[in-house]
N, C-alpha and C. Protein backbone atom coordinates (compact mmCIF):
# COMPACT_ATOMS: atom_id res chain seq x y z
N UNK A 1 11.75 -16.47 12.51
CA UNK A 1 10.33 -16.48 12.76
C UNK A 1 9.63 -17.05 11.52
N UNK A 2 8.29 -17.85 11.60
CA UNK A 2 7.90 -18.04 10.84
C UNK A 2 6.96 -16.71 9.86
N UNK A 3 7.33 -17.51 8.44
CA UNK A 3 6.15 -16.63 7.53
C UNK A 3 5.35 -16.58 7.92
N UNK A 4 4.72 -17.24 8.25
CA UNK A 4 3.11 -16.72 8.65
C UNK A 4 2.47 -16.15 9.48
N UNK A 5 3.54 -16.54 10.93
CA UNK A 5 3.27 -16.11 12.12
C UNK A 5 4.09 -14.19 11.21
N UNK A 6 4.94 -14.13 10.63
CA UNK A 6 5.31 -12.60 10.06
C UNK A 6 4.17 -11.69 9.96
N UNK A 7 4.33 -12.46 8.70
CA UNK A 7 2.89 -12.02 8.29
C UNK A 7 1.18 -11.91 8.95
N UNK A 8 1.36 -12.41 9.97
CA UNK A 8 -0.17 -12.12 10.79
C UNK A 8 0.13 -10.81 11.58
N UNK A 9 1.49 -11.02 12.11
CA UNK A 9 1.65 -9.57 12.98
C UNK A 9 1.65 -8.27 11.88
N UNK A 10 2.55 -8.79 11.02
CA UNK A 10 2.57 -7.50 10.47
C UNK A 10 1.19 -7.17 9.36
N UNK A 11 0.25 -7.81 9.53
CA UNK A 11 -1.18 -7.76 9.05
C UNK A 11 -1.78 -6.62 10.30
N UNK A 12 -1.57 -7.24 11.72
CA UNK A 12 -2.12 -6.57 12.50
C UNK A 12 -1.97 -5.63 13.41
N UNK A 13 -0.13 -5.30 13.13
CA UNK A 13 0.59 -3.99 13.42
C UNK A 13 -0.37 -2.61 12.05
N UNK A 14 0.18 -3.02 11.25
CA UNK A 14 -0.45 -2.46 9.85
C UNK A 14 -1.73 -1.31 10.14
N UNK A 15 -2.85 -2.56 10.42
CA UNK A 15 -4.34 -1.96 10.48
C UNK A 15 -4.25 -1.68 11.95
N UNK A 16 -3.96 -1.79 12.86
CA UNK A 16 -3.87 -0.73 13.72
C UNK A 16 -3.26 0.15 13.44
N UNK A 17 -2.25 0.48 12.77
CA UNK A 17 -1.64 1.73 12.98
C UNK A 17 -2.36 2.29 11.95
N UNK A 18 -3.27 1.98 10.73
CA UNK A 18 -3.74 2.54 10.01
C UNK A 18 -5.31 3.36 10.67
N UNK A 19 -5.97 2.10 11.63
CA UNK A 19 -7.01 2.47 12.08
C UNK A 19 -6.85 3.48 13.21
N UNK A 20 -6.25 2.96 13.73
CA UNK A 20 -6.56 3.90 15.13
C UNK A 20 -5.44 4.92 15.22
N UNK A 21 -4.13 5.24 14.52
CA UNK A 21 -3.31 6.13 14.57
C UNK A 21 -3.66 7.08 13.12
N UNK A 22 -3.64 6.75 12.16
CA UNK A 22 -3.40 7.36 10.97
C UNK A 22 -4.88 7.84 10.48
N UNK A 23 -5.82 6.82 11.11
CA UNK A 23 -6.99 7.38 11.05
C UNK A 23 -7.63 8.84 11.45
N UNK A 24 -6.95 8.80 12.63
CA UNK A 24 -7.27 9.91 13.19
C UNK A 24 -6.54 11.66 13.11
N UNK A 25 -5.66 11.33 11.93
CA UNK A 25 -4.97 12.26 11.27
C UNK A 25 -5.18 12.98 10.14
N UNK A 26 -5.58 14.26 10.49
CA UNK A 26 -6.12 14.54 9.14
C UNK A 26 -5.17 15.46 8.78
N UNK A 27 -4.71 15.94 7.59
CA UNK A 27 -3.78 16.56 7.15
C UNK A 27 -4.13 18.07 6.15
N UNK A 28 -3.89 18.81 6.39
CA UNK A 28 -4.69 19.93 5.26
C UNK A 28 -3.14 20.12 4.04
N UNK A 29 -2.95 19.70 3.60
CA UNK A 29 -2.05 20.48 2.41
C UNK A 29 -2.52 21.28 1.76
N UNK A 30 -3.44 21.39 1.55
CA UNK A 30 -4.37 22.64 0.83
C UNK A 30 -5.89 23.37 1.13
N UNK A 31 -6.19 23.97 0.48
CA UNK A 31 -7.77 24.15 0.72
C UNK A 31 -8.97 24.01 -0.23
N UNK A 32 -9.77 23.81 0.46
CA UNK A 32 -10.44 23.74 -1.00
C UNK A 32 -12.47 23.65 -0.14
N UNK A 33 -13.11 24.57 -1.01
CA UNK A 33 -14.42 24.62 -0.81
C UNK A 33 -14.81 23.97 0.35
N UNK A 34 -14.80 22.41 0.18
CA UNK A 34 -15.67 21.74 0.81
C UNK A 34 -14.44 20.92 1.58
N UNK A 35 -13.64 21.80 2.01
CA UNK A 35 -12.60 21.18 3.32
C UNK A 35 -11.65 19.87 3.16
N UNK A 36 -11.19 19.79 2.17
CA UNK A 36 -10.56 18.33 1.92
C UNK A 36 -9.64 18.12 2.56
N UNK A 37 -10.13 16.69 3.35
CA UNK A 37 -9.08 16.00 4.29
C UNK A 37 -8.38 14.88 3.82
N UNK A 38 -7.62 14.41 4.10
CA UNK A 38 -7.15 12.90 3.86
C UNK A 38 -6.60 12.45 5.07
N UNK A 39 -6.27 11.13 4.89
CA UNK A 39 -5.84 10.09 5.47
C UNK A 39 -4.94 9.53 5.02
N UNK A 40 -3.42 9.57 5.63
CA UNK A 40 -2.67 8.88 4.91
C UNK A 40 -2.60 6.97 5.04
N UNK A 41 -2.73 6.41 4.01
CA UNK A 41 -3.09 5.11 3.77
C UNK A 41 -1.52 4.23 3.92
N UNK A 42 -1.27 3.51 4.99
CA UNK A 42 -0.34 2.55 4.70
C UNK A 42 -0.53 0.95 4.72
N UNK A 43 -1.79 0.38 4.83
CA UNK A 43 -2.39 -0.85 4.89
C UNK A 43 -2.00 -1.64 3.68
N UNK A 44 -1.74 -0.65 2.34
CA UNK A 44 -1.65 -1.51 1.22
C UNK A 44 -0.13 -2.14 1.51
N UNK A 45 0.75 -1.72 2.32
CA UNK A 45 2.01 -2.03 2.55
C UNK A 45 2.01 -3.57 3.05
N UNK A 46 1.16 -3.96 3.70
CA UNK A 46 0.70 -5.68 3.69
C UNK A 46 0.69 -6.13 2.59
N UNK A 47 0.15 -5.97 1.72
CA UNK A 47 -0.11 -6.57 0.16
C UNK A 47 1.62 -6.36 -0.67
N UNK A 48 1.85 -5.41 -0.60
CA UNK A 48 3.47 -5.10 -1.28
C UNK A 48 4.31 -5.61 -0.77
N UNK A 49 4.21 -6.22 0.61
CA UNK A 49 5.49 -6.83 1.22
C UNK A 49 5.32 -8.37 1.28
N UNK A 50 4.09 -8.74 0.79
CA UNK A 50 4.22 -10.40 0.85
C UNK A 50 5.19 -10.92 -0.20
N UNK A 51 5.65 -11.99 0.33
CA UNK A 51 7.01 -12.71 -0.08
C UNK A 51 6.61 -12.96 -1.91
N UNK A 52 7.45 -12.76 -2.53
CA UNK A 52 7.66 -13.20 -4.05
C UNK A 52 6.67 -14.16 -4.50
N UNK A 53 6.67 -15.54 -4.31
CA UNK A 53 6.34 -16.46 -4.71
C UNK A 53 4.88 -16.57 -4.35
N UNK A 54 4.12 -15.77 -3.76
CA UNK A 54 3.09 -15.69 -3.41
C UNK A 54 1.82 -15.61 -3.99
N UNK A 55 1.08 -16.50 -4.76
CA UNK A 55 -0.18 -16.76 -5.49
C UNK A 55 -1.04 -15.72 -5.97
N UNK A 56 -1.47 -15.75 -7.33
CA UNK A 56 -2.04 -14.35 -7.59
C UNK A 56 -3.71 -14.75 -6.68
N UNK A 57 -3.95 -15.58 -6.30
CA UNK A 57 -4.99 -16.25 -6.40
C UNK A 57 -5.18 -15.88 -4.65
N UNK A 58 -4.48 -16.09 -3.66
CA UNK A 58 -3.82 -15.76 -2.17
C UNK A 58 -3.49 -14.44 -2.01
N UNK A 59 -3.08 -13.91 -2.97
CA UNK A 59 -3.14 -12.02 -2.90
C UNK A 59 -4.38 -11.43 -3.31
N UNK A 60 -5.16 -12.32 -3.88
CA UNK A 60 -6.66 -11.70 -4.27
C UNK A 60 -7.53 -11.97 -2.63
N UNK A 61 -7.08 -13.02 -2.21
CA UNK A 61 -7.81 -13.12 -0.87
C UNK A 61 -7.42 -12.56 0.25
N UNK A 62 -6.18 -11.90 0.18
CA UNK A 62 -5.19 -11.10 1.61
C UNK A 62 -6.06 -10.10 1.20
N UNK A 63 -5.79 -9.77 0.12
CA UNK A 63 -6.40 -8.56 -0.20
C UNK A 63 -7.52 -7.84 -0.09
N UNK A 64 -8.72 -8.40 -0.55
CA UNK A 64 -9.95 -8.55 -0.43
C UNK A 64 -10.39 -8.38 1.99
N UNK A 65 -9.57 -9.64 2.36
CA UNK A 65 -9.69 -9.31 3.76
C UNK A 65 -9.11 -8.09 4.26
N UNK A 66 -7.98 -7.92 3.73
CA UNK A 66 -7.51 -6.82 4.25
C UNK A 66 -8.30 -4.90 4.32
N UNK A 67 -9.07 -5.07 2.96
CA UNK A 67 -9.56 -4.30 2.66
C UNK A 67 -11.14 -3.77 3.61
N UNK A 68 -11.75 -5.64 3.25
CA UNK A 68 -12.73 -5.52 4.21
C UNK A 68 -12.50 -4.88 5.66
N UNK A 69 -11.25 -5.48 5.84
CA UNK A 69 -11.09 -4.93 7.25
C UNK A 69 -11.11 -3.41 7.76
N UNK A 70 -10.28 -3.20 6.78
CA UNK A 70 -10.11 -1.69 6.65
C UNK A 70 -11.36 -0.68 6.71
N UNK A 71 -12.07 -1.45 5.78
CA UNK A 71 -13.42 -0.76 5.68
C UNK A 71 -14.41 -1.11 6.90
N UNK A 72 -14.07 -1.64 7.25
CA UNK A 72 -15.08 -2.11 8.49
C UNK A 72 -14.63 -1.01 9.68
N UNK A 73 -13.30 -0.84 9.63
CA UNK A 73 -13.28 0.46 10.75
C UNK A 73 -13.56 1.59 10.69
N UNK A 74 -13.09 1.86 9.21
CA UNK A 74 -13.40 3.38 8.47
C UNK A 74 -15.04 3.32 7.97
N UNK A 75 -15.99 2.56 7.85
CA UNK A 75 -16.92 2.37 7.91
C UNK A 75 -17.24 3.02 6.31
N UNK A 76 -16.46 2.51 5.19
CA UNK A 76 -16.20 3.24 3.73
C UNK A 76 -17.36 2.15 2.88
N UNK A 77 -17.30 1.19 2.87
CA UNK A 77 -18.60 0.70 2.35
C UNK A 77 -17.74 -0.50 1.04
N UNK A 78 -17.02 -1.02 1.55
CA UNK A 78 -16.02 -1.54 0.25
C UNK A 78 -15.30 -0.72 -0.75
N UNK A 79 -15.26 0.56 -0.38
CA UNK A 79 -13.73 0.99 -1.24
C UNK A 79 -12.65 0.95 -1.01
N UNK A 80 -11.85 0.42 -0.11
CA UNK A 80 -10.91 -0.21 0.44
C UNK A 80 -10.51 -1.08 -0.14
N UNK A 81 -11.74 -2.20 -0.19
CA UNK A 81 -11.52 -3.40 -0.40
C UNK A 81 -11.39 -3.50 -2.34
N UNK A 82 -12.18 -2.64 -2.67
CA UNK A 82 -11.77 -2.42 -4.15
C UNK A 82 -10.51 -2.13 -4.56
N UNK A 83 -9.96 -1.13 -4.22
CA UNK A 83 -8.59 -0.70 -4.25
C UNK A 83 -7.68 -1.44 -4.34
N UNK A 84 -7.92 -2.15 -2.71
CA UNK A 84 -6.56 -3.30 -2.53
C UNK A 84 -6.73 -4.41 -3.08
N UNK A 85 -8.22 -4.88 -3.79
CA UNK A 85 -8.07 -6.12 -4.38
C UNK A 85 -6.99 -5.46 -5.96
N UNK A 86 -7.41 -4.50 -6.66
CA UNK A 86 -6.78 -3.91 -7.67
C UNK A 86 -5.51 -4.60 -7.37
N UNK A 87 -4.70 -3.66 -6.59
CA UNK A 87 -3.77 -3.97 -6.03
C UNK A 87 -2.65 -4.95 -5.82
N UNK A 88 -3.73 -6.10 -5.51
CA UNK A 88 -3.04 -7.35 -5.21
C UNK A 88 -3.01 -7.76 -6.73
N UNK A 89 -4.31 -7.92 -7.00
CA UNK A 89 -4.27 -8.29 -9.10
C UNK A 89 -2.98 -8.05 -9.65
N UNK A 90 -2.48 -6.74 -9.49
CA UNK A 90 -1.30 -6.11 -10.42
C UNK A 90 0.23 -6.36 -9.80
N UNK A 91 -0.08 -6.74 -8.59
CA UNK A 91 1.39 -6.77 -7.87
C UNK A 91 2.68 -7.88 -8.97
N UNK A 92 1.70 -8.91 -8.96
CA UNK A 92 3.06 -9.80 -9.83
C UNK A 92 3.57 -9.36 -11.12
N UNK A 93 2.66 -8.59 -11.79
CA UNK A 93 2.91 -8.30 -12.85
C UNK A 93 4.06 -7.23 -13.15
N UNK A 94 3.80 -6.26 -11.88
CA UNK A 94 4.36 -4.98 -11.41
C UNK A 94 6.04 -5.60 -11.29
N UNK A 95 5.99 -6.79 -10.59
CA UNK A 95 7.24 -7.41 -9.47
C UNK A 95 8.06 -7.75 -10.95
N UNK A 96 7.50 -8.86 -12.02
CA UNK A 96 7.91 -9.21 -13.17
C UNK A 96 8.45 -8.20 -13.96
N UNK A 97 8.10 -6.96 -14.21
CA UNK A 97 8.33 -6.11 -14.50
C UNK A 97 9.96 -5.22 -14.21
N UNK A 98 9.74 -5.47 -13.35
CA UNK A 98 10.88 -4.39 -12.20
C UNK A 98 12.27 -5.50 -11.79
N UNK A 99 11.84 -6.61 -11.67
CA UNK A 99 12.81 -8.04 -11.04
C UNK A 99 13.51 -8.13 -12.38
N UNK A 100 15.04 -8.53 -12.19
CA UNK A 100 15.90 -9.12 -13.26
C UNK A 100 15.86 -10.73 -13.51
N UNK A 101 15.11 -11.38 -12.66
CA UNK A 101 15.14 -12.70 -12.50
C UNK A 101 13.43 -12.75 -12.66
N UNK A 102 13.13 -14.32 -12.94
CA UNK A 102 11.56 -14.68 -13.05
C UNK A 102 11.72 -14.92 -11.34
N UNK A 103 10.23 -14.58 -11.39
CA UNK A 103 9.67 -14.60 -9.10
C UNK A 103 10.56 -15.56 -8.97
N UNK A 104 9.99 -16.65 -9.21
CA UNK A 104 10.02 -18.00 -8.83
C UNK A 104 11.42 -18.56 -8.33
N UNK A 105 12.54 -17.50 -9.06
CA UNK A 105 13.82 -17.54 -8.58
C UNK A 105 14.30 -17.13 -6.60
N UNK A 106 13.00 -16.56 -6.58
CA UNK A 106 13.51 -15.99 -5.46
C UNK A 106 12.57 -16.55 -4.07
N UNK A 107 13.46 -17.38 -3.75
CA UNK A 107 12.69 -18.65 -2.60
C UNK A 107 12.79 -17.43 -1.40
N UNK A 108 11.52 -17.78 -0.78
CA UNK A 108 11.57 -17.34 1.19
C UNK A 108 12.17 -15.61 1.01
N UNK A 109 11.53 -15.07 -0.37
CA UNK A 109 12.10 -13.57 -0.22
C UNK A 109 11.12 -12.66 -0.09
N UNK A 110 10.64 -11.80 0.17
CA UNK A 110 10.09 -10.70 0.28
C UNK A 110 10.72 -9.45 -0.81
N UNK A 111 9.64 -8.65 -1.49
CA UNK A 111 9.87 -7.38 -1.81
C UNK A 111 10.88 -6.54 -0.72
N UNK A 112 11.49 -5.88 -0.70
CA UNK A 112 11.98 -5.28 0.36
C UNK A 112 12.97 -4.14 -0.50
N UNK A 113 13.84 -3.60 0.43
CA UNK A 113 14.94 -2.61 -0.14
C UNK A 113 16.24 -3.36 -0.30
N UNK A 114 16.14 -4.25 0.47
CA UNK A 114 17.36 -5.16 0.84
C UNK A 114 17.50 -5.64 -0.46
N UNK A 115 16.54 -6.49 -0.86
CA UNK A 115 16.58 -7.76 -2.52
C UNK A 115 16.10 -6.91 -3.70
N UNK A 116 15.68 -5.54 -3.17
CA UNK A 116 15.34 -4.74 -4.71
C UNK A 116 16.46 -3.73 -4.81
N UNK A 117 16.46 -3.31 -4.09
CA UNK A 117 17.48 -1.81 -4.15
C UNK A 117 16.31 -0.31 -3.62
N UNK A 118 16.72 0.41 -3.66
CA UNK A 118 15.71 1.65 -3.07
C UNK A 118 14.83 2.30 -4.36
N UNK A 119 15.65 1.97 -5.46
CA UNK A 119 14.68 2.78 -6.87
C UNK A 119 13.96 1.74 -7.20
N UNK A 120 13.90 0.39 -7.28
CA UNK A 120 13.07 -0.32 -7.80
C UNK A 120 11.92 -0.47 -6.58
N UNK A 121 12.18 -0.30 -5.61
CA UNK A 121 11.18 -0.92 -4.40
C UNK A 121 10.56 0.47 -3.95
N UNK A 122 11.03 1.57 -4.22
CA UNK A 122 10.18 2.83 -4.34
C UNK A 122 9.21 3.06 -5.97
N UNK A 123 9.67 2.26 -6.86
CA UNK A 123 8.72 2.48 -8.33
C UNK A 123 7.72 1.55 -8.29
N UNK A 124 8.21 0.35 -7.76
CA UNK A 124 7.16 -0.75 -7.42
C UNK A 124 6.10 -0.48 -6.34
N UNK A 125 6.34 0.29 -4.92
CA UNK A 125 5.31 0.31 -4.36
C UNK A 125 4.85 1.89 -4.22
N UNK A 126 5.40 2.48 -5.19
CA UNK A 126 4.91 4.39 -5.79
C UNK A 126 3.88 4.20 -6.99
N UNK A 127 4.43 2.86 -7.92
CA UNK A 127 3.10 2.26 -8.82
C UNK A 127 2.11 1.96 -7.91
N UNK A 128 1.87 1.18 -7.11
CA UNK A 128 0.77 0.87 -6.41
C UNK A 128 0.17 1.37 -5.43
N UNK A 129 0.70 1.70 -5.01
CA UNK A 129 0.19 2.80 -4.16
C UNK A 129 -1.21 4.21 -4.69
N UNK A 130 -0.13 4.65 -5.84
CA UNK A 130 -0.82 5.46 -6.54
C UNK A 130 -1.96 5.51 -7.28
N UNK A 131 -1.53 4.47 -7.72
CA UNK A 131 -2.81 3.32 -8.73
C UNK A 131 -3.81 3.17 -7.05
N UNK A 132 -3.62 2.71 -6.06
CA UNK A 132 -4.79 2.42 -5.34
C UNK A 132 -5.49 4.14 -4.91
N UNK A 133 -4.35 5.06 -4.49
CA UNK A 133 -5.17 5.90 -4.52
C UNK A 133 -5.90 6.85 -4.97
N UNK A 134 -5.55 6.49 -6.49
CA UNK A 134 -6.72 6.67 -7.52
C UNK A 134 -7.92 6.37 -7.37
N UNK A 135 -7.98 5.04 -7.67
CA UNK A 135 -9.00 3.96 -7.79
C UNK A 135 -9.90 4.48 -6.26
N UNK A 136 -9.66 4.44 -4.92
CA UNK A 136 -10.04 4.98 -3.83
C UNK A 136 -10.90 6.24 -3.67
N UNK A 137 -10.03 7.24 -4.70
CA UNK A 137 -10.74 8.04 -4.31
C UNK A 137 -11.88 8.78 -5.44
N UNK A 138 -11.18 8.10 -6.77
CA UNK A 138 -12.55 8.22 -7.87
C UNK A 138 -13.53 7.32 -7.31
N UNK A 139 -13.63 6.17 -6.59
CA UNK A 139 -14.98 5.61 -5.92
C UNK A 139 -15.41 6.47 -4.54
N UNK A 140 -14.76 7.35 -4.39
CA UNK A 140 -15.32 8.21 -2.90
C UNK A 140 -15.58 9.39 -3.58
N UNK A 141 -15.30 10.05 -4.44
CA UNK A 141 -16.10 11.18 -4.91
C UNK A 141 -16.94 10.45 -6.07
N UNK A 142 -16.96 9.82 -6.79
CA UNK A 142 -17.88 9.13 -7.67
C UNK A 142 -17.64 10.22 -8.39
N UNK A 143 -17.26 10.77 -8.86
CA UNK A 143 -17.19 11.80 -10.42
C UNK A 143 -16.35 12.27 -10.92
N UNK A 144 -16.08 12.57 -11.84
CA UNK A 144 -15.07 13.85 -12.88
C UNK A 144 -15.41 15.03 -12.45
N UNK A 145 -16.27 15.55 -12.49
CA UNK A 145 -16.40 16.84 -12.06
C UNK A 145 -15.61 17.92 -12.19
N UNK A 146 -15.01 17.35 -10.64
CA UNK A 146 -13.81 18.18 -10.37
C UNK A 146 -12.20 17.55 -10.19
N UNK A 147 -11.97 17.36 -11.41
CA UNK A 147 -10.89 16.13 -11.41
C UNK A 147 -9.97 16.98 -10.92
N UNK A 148 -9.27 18.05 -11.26
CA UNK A 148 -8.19 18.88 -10.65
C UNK A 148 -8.33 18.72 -8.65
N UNK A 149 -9.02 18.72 -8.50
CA UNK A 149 -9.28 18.54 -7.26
C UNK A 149 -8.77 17.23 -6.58
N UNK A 150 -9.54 16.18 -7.54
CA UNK A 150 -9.80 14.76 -7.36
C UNK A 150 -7.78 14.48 -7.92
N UNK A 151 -7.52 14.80 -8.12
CA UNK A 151 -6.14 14.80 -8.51
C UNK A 151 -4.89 15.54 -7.97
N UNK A 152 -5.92 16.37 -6.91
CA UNK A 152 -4.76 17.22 -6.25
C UNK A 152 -4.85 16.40 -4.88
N UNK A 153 -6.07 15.67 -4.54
CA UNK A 153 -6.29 15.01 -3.26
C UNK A 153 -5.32 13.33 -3.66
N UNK A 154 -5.41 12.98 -4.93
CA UNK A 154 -4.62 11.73 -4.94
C UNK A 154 -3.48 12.40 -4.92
N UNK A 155 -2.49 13.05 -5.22
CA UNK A 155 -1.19 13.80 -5.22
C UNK A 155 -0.64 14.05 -3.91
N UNK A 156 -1.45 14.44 -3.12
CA UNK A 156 -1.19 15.16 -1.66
C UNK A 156 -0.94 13.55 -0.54
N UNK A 157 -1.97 12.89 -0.74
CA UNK A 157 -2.50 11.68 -0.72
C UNK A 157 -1.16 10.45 -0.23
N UNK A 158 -0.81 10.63 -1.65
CA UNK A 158 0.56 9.74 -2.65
C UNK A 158 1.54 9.98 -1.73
N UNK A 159 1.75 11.53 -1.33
CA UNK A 159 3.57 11.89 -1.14
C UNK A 159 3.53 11.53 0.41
N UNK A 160 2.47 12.01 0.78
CA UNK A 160 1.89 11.43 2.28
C UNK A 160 2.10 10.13 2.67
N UNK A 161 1.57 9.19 2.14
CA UNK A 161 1.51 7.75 2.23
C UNK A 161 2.54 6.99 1.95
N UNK A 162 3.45 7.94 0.95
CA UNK A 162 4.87 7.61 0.89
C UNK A 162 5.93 7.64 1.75
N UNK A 163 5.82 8.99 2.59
CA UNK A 163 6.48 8.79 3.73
C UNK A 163 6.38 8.43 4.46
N UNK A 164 5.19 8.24 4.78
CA UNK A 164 5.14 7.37 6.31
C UNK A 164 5.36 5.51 5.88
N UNK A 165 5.24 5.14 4.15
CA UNK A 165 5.57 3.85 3.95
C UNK A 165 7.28 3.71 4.73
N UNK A 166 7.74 4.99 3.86
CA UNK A 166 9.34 4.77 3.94
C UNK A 166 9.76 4.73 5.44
N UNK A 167 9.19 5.36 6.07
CA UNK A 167 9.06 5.90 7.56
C UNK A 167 8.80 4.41 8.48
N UNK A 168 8.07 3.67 8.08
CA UNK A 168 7.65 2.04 8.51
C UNK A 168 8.71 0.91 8.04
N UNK A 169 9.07 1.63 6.43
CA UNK A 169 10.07 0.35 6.23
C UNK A 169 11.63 0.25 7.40
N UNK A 170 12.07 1.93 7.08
CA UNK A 170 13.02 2.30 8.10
C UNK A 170 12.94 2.05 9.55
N UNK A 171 11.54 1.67 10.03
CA UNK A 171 11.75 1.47 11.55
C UNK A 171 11.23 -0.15 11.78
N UNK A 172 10.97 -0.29 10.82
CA UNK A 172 10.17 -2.14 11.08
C UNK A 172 10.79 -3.26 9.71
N UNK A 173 11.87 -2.68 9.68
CA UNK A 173 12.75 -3.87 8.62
C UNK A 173 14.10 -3.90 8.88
N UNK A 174 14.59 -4.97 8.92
CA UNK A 174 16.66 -5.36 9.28
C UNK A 174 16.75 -5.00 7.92
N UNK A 175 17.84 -3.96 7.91
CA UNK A 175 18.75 -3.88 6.56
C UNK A 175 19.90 -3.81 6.73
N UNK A 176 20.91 -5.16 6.23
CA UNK A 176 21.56 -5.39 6.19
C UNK A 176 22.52 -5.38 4.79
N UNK A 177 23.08 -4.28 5.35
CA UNK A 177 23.57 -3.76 3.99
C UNK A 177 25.13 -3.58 4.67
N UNK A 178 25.91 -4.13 3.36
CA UNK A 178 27.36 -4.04 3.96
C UNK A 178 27.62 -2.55 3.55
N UNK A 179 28.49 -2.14 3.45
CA UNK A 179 29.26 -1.40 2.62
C UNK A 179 30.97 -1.41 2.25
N UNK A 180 31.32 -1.46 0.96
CA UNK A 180 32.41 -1.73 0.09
C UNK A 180 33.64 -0.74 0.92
């Protein structure tokens, strides 16, 4: 299949399942005064899975749409779109970081479990992830205040959004993995 045609579906598998399934899920792990809900977030998983070689300049613009989009259903006002532009900004740097080879080595590849292994492609998108739902939700409470709070909702948030990432990679990726 083509990249692009990939990548449009899995743009628009993504935000549906973010909007209209995950949206509508609210989760209590804890309690707290003023009822804190979340939403577990897997949209940024578009941005983490575009192929290697992919433009910091073209991840600022997936990103940015993607976000808008996001926000346009959740009706959040551009914090979405803040987040995931973050996001996209840091991804190569993140990838350079974590990769034994420079990107550029790696033609027609995608991030994945397959070309990273499971600890690098869980640190790479557990960095970003986390980092966005920081950034997310210090712009939705706007304060310090109550950072223990604001830190127990990114925490709860994180482990959430993690499984259902892992939960998506496991049911919507070929892994082809031999064994010795």
């Amino acid at each position: 299949m083509n990249v692009y045609i990939k990548n449009i579906l899995r743009f628009c598998i993504i935000v549906i399942l973010q909007v209209f399934i995950l949206q509508r899920i609210t989760l209590h792990w804890f309690t707290e005064p003023a009822g804190a809900l979340f939403i577990p977030f897997i949209y940024p998983l578009f941005i983490l899975l575009l192929p290697f070689e992919t433009p910091v300049w073209l991840l600022l613009i997936l990103g940015f749409i993607l976000g808008v989009t996001v926000d346009s259903f959740m009706t959040t006002a551009g914090m979405h779109a803040c987040a995931t532009v973050l996001i996209a900004y840091l991804r190569t740097n993140v990838l350079n970081a974590l990769m034994p080879r420079n990107l550029s080595e790696y033609i027609n590849q995608q991030p994945s479990i397959k070309n990273m292994g499971w600890m690098p492609f869980l640190v790479y998108s557990g960095f970003l992830i986390i980092l966005h739902h920081l950034v997310f939700f210090t712009i939705e409470s706007w304060s310090f205040v109550s950072f223990g709070s604001l830190m127990l909702k990114v925490g709860a948030s994180f482990v959430t959004s993690m499984l259902f990432i892992i939960v998506y990679i496991l049911l919507f990726t070929r892994q082809n993995v031999s064994r010795a």
